[in-house]
N, C-alpha and C. Protein backbone atom coordinates (compact mmCIF):
# COMPACT_ATOMS: atom_id res chain seq x y z
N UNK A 1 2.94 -41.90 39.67
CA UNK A 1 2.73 -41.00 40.80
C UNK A 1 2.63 -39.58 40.27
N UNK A 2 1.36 -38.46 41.00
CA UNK A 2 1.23 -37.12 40.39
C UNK A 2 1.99 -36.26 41.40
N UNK A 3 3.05 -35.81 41.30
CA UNK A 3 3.35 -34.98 41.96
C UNK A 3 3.38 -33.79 41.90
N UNK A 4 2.88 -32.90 42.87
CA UNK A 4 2.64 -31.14 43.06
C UNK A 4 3.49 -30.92 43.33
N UNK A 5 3.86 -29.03 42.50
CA UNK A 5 5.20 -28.86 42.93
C UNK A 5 6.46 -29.21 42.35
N UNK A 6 6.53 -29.63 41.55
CA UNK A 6 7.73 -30.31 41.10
C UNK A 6 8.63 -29.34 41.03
N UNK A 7 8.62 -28.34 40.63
CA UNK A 7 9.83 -27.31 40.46
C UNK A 7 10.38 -26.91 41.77
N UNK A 8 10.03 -27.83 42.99
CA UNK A 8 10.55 -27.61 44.38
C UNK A 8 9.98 -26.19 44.89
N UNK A 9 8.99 -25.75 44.29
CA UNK A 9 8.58 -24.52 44.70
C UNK A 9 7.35 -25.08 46.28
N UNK A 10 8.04 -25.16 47.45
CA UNK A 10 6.55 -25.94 48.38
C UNK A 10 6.12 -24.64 48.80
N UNK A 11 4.64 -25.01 48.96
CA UNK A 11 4.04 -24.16 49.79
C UNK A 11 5.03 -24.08 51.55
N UNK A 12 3.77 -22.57 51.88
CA UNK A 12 4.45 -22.73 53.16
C UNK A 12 4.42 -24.24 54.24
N UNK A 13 5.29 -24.20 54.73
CA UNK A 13 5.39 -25.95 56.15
C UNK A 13 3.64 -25.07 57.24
N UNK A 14 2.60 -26.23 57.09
CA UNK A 14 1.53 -26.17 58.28
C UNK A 14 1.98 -26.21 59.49
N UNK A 15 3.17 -27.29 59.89
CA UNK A 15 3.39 -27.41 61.10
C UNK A 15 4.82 -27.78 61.30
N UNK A 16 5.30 -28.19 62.20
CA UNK A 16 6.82 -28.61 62.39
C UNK A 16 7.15 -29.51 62.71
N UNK A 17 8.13 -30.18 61.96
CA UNK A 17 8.97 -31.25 62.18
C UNK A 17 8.90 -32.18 62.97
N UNK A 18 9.13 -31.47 64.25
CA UNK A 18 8.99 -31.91 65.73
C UNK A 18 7.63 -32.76 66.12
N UNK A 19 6.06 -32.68 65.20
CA UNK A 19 5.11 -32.87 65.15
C UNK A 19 4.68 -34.06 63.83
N UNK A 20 5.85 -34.51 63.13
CA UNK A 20 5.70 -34.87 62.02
C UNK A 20 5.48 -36.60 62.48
N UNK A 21 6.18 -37.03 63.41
CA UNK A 21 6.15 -38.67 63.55
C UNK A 21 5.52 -38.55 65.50
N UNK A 22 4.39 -37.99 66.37
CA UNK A 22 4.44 -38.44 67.62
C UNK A 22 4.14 -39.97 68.05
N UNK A 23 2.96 -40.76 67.18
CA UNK A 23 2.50 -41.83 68.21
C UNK A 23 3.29 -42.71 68.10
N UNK A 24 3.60 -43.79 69.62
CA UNK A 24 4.58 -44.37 70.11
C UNK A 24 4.97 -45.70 69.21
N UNK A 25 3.47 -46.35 68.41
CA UNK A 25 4.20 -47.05 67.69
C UNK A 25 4.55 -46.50 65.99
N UNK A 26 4.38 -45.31 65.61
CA UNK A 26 5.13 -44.92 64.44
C UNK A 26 6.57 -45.00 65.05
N UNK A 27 6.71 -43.72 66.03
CA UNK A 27 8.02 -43.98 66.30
C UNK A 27 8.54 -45.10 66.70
N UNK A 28 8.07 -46.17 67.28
CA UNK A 28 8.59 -47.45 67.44
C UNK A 28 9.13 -48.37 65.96
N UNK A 29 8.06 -48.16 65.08
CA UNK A 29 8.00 -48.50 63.20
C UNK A 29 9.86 -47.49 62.91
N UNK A 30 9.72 -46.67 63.24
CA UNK A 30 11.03 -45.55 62.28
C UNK A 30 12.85 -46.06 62.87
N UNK A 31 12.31 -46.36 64.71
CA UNK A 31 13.47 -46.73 65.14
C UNK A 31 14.15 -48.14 64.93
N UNK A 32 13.18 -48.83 64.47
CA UNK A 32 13.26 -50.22 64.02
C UNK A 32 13.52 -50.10 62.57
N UNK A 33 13.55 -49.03 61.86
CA UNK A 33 13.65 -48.98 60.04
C UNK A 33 12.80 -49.64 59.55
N UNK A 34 10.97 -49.93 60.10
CA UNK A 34 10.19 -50.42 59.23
C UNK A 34 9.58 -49.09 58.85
N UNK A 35 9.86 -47.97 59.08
CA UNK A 35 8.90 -46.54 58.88
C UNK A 35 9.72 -45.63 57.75
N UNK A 36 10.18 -45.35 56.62
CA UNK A 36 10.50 -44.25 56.38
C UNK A 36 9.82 -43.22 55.45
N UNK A 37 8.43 -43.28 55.63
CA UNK A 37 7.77 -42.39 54.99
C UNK A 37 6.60 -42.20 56.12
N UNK A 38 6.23 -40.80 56.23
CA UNK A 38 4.58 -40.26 56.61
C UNK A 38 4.18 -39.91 56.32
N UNK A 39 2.45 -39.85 55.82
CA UNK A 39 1.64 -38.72 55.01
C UNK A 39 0.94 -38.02 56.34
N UNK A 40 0.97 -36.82 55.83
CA UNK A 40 0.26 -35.94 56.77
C UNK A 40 -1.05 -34.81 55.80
N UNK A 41 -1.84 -34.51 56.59
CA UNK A 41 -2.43 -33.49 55.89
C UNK A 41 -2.15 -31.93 55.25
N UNK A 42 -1.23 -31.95 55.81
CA UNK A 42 -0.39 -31.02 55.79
C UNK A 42 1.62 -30.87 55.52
N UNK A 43 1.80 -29.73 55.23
CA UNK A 43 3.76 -29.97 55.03
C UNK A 43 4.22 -29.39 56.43
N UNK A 44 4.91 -30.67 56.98
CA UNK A 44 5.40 -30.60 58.40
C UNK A 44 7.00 -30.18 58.31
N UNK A 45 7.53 -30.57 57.34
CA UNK A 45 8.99 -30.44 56.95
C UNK A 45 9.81 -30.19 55.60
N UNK A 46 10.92 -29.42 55.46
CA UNK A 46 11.34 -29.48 54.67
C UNK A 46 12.21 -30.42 53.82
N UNK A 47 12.81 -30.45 52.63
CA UNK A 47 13.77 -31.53 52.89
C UNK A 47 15.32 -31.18 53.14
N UNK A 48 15.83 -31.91 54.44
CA UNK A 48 16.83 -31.35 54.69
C UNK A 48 17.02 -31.52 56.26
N UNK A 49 16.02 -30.72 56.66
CA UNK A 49 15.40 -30.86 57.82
C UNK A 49 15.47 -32.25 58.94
N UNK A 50 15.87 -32.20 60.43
CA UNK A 50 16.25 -33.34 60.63
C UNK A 50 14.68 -33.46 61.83
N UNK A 51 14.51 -34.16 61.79
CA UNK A 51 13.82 -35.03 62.68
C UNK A 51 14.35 -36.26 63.99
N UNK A 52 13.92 -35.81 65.17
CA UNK A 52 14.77 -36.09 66.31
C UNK A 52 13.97 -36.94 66.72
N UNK A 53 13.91 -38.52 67.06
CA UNK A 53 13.37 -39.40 67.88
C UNK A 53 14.32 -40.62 68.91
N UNK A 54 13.79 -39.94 70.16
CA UNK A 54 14.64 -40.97 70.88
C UNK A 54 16.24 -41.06 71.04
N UNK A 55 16.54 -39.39 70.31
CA UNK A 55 18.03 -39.47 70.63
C UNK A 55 18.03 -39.91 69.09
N UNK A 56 17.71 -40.08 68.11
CA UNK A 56 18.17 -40.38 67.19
C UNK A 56 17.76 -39.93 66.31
N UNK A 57 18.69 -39.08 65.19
CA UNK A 57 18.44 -38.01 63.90
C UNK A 57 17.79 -38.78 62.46
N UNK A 58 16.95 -38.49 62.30
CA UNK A 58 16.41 -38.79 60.47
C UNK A 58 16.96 -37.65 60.20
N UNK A 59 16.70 -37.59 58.65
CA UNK A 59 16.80 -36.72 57.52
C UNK A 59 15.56 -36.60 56.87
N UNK A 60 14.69 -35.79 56.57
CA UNK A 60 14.15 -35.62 55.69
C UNK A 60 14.84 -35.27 54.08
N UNK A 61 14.05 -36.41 53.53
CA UNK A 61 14.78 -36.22 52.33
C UNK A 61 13.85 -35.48 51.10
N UNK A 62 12.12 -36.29 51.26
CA UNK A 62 12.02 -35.62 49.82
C UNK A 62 10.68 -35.67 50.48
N UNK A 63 9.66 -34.42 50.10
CA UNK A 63 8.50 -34.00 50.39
C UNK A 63 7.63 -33.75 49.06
N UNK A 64 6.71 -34.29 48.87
CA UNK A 64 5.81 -34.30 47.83
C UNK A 64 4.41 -34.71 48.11
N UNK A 65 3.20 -33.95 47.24
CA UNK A 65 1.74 -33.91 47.31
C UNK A 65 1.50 -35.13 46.56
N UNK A 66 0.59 -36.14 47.48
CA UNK A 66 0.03 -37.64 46.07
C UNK A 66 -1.10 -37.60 46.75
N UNK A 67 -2.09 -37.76 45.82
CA UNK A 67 -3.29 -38.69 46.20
C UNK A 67 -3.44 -39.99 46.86
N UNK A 68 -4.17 -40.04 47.70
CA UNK A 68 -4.81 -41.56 48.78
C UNK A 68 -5.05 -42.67 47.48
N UNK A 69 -5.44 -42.47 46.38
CA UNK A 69 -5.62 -42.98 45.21
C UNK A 69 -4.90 -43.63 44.61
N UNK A 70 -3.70 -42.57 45.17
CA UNK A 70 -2.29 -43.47 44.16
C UNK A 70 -1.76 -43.90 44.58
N UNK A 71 -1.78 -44.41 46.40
CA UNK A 71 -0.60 -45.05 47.01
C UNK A 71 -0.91 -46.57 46.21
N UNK A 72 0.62 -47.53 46.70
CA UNK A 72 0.69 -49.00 46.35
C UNK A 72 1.52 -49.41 47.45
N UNK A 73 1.47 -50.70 47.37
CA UNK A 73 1.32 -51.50 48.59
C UNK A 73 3.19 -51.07 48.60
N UNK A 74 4.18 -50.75 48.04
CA UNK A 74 5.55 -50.03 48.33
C UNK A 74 5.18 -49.11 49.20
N UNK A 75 4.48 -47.84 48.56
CA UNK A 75 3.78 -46.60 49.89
C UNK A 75 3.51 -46.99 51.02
N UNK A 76 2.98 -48.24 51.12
CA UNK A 76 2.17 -48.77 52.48
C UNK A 76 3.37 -49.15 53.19
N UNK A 77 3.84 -49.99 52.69
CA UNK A 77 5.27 -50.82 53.41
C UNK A 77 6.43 -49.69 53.71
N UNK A 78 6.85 -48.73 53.14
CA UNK A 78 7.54 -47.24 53.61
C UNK A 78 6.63 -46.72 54.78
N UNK A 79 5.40 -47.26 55.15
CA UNK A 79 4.72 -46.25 56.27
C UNK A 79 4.59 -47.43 57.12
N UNK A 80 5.45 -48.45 57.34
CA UNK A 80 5.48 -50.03 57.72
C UNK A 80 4.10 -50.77 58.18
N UNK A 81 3.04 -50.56 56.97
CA UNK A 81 2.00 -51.82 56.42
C UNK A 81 2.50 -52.99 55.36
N UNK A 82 1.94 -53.66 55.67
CA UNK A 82 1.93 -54.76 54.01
C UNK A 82 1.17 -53.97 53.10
N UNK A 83 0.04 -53.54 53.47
CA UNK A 83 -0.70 -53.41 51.68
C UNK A 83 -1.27 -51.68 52.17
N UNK A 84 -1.59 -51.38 51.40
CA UNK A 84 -2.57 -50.18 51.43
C UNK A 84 -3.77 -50.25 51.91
N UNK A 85 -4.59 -51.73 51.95
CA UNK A 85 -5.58 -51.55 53.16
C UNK A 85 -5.29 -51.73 54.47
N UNK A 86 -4.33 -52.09 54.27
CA UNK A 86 -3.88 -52.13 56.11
C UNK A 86 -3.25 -51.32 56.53
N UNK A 87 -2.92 -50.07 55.46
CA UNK A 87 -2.93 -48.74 56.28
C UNK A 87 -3.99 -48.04 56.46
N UNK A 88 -4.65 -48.23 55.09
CA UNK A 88 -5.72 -47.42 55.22
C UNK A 88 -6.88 -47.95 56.66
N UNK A 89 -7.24 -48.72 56.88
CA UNK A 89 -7.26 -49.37 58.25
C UNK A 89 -6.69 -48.77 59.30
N UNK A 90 -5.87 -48.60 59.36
CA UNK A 90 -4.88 -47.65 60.21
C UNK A 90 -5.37 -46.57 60.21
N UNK A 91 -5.04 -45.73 59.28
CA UNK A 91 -5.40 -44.56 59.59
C UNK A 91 -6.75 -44.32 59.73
N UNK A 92 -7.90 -44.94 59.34
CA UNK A 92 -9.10 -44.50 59.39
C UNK A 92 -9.91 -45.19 61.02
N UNK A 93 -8.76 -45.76 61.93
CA UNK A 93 -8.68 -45.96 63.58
C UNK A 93 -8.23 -45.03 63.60
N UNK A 94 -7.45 -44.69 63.67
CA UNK A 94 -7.00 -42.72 64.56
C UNK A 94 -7.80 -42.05 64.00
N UNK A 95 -8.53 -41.90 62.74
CA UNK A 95 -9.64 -40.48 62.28
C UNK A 95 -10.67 -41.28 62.17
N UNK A 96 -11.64 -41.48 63.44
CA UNK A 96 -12.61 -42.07 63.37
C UNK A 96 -14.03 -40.88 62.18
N UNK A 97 -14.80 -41.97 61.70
CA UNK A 97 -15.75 -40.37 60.82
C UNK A 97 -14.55 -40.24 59.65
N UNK A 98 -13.41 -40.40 59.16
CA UNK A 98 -12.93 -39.55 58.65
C UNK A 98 -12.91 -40.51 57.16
N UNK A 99 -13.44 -39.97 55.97
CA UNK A 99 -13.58 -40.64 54.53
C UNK A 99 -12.22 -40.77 54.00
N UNK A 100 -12.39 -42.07 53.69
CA UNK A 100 -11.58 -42.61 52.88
C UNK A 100 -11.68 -42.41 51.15
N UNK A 101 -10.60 -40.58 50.74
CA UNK A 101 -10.99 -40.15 49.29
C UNK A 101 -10.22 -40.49 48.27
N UNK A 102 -10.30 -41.28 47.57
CA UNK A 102 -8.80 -41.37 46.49
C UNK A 102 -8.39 -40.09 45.97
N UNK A 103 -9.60 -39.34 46.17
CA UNK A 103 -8.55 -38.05 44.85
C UNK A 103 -8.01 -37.25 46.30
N UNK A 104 -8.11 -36.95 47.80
CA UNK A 104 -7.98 -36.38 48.70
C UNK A 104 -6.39 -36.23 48.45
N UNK A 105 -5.76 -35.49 48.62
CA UNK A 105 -4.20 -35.45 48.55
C UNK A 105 -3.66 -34.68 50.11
N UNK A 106 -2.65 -35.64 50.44
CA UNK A 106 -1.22 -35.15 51.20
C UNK A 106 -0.21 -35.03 51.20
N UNK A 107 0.40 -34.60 52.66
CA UNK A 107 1.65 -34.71 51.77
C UNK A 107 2.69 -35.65 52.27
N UNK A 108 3.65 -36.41 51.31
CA UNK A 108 4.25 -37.39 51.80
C UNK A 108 5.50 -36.77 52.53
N UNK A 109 5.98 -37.40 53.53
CA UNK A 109 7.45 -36.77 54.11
C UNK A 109 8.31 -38.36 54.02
N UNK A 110 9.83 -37.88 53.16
CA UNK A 110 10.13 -39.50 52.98
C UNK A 110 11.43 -39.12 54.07
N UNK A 111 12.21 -39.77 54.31
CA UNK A 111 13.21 -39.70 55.58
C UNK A 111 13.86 -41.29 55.83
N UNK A 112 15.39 -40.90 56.33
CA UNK A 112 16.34 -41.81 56.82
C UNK A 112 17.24 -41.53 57.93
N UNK A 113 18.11 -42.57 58.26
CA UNK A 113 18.40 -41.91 59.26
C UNK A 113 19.60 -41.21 59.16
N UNK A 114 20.25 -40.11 60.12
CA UNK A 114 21.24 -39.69 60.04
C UNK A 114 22.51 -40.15 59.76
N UNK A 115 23.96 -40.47 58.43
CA UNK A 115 24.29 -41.35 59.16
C UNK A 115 25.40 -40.26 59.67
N UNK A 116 26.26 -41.16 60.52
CA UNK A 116 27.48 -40.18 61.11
C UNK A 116 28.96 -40.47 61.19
């Protein structure tokens, strides 16, 4: 895995937290513990940072830049697919038009849940 950033230096967050997991069956995937990773196009969160669904706290734990290139079917199954084409499948139904690039990079947000 190539990761950007390593010296924990992140760019600025695109968007917030609050925006990082909306559609009903991701969050359905996270509350069930088949979800604990999302790639986004952007850095939605820090790590540390909690994420609120349904009354119930994640953690963001670790945020890092990878290429579409380098996921493996582990990546897929953290974003609760079996393989990497059946996310990629996935995601390329919500971004209709939208190319499928191996070198394209996002960013991953990994997360658990709160415990207490």
């Amino acid at each position: 895995m190539t990761t950007v950033n390593e010296n924990n230096a992140l760019p600025e967050k695109t968007c917030s937290v609050e925006r990082l997991i909306t559609m009903e069956s991701d969050v359905k995937k996270v509350l069930a513990g088949e979800k604990t990773a999302t790639r986004r196009n952007g850095r939605y969160a820090d790590p540390g940072e909690i994420m609120t669904l349904e009354g119930r706290e994640f953690v963001v734990e670790n945020v890092y830049s990878q290429a579409l290139g380098e996921l493996t079917d582990d990546d897929a199954r953290r974003e609760g697919f079996e393989t990497v084409e059946d996310y990629k499948q996935s995601i390329l139904a919500y971004h209709p038009g939208m190319p499928w690039l191996p070198q394209m990079r996002v960013w991953v947000h990994e997360f658990s849940p709160v415990q207490k």
